[in-house]
Protein backbone atom coordinates (compact mmCIF):
# COMPACT_ATOMS: atom_id res chain seq x y z
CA UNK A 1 30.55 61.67 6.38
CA UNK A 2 27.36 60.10 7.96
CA UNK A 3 27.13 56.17 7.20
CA UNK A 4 24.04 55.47 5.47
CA UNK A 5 21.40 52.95 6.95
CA UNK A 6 20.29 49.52 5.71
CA UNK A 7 17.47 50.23 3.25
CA UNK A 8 14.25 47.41 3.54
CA UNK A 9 12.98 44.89 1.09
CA UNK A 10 9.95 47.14 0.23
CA UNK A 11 12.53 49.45 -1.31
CA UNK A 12 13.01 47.62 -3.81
CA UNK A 13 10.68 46.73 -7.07
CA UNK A 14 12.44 43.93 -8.39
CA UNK A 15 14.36 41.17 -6.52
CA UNK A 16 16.22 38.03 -8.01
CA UNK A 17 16.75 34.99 -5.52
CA UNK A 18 20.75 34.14 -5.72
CA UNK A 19 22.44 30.89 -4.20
CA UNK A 20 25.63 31.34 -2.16
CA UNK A 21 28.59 28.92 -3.40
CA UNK A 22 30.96 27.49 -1.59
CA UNK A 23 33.33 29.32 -3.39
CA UNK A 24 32.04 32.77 -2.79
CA UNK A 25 33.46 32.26 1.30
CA UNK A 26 37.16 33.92 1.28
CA UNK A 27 39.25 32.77 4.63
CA UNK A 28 37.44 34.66 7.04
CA UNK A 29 34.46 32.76 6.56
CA UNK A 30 32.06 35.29 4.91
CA UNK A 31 31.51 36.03 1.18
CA UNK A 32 34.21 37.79 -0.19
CA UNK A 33 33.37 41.78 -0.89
CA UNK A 34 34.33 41.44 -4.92
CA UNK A 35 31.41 38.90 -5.24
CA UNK A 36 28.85 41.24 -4.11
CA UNK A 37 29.52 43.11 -6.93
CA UNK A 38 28.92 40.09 -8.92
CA UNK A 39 25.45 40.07 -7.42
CA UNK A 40 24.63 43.39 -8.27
CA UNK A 41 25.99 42.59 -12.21
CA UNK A 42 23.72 39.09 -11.66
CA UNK A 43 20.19 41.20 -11.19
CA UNK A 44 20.94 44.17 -13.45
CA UNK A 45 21.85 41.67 -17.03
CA UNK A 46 19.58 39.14 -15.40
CA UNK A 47 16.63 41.59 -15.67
CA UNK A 48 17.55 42.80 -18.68
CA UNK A 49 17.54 39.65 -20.59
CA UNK A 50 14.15 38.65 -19.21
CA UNK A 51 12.58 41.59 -20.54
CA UNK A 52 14.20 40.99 -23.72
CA UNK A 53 16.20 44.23 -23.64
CA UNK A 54 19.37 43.31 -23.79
CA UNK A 55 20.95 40.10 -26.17
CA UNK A 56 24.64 39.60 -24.77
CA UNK A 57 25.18 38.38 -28.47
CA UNK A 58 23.47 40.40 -30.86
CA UNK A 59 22.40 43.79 -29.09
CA UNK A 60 23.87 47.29 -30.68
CA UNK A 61 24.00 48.98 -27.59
CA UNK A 62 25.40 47.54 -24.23
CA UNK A 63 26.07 48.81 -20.34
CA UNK A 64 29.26 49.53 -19.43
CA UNK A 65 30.38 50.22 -15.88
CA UNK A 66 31.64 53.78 -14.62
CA UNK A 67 31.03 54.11 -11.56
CA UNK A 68 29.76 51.53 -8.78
CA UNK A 69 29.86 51.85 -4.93
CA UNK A 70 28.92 49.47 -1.97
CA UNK A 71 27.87 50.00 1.85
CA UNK A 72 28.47 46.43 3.74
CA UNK A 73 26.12 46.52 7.17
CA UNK A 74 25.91 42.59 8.07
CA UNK A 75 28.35 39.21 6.32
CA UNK A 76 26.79 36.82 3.74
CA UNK A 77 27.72 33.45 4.08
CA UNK A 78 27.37 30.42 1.93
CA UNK A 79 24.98 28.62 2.33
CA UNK A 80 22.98 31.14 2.39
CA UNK A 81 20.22 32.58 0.03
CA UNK A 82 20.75 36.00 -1.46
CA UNK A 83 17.78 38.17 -2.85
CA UNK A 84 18.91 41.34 -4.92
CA UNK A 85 17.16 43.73 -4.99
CA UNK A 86 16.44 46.01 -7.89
CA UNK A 87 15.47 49.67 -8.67
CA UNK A 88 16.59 52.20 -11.03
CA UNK A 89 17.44 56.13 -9.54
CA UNK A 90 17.78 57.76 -13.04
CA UNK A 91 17.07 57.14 -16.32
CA UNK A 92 18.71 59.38 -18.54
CA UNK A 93 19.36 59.33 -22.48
CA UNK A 94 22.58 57.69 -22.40
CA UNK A 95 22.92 56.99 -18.42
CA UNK A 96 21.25 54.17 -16.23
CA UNK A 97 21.77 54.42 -12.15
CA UNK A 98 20.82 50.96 -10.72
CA UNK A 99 20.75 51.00 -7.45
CA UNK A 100 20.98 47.02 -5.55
CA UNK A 101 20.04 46.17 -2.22
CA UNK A 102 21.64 42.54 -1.01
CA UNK A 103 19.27 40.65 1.48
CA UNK A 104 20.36 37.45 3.60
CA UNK A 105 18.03 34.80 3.78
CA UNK A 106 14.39 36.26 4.92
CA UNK A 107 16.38 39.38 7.04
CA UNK A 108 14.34 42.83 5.91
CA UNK A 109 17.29 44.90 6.12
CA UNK A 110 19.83 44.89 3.38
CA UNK A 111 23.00 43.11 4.11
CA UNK A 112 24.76 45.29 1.83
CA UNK A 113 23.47 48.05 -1.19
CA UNK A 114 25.13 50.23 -3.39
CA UNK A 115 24.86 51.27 -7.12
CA UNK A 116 26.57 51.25 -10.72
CA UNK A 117 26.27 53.58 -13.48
CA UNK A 118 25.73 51.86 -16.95
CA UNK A 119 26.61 54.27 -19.94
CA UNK A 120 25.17 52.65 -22.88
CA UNK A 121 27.11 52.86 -26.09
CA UNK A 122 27.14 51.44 -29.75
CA UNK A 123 28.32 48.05 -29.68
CA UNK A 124 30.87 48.05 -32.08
CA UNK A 125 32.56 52.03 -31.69
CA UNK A 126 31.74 51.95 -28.00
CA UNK A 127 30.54 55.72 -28.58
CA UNK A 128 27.37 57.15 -26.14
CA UNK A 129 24.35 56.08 -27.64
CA UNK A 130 20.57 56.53 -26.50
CA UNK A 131 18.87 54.38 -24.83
CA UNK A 132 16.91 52.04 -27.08
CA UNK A 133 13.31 52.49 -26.46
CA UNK A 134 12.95 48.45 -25.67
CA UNK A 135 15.20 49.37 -22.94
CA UNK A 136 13.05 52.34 -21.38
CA UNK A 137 10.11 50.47 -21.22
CA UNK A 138 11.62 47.37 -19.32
CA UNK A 139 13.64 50.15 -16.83
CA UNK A 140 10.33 52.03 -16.15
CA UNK A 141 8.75 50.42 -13.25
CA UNK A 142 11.70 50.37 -11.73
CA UNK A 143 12.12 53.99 -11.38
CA UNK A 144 12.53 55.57 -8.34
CA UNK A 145 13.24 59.40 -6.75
CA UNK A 146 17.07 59.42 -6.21
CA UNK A 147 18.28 58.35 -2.75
């Protein structure tokens, strides 16, 4: 298996500026790799919720996880300043592939990237459900030919 390569800022369309905690260091002095995947959950709902296209409360179809994945090329320590990067590899009726690139401080190559599958469902029988319309249009300019 060939290891992929850092992608760069510009291949991203979206990017949300995170703040390292304390917290986040584990004992070898770099952010521990289960928060990283609490960035990449941090841009996707943050998005979402700015663009009004998803209510954590009150929305009939939600995101749930089935499949996420992440390449590690350089540590993240606190205090450092995260930026996530955002873009979106397929839209399909019931499927979302967001794909997140992690980027220390002003560095132009990703610290770490990977992706998660959303499968959006009905709220309350968690059955596949289409993707509300509200939801396409936010997603859209974030589309981008699968890497």
């Amino acid at each position: 298996m060939t290891r992929p390569t850092a992608d760069r800022r510009n291949d991203y369309r979206h990017f949300q500026t995170i703040p390292t905690r304390w917290i986040d260091n584990d004992v070898y002095g770099h952010v521990n790799n289960v928060v990283y995947y609490q960035y990449f959950d941090t841009v996707v709902n943050q998005y979402l919720i700015e663009q009004g296209a998803l209510d954590i409360e009150r929305s009939e179809v939600i995101g749930l996880v089935v499949e996420t994945h992440c390449n590690y090329f350089a540590s993240i320590t606190f205090p450092d300043v995260v930026h996530a990067g955002l873009r979106v590899a397929r839209l399909g009726s019931t499927s979302v592939r967001y794909e997140i690139g992690l980027f220390r401080n002003d560095d132009q190559e990703a610290a770490a990237q990977g992706h998660f599958v959303h499968v959006y469902v009905d709220r309350a029988g968690r059955r596949p459900a289409k993707l509300p319309e509200v939801l396409r249009l936010a997603l859209a300019p974030l589309v981008v030919p699968e890497t």
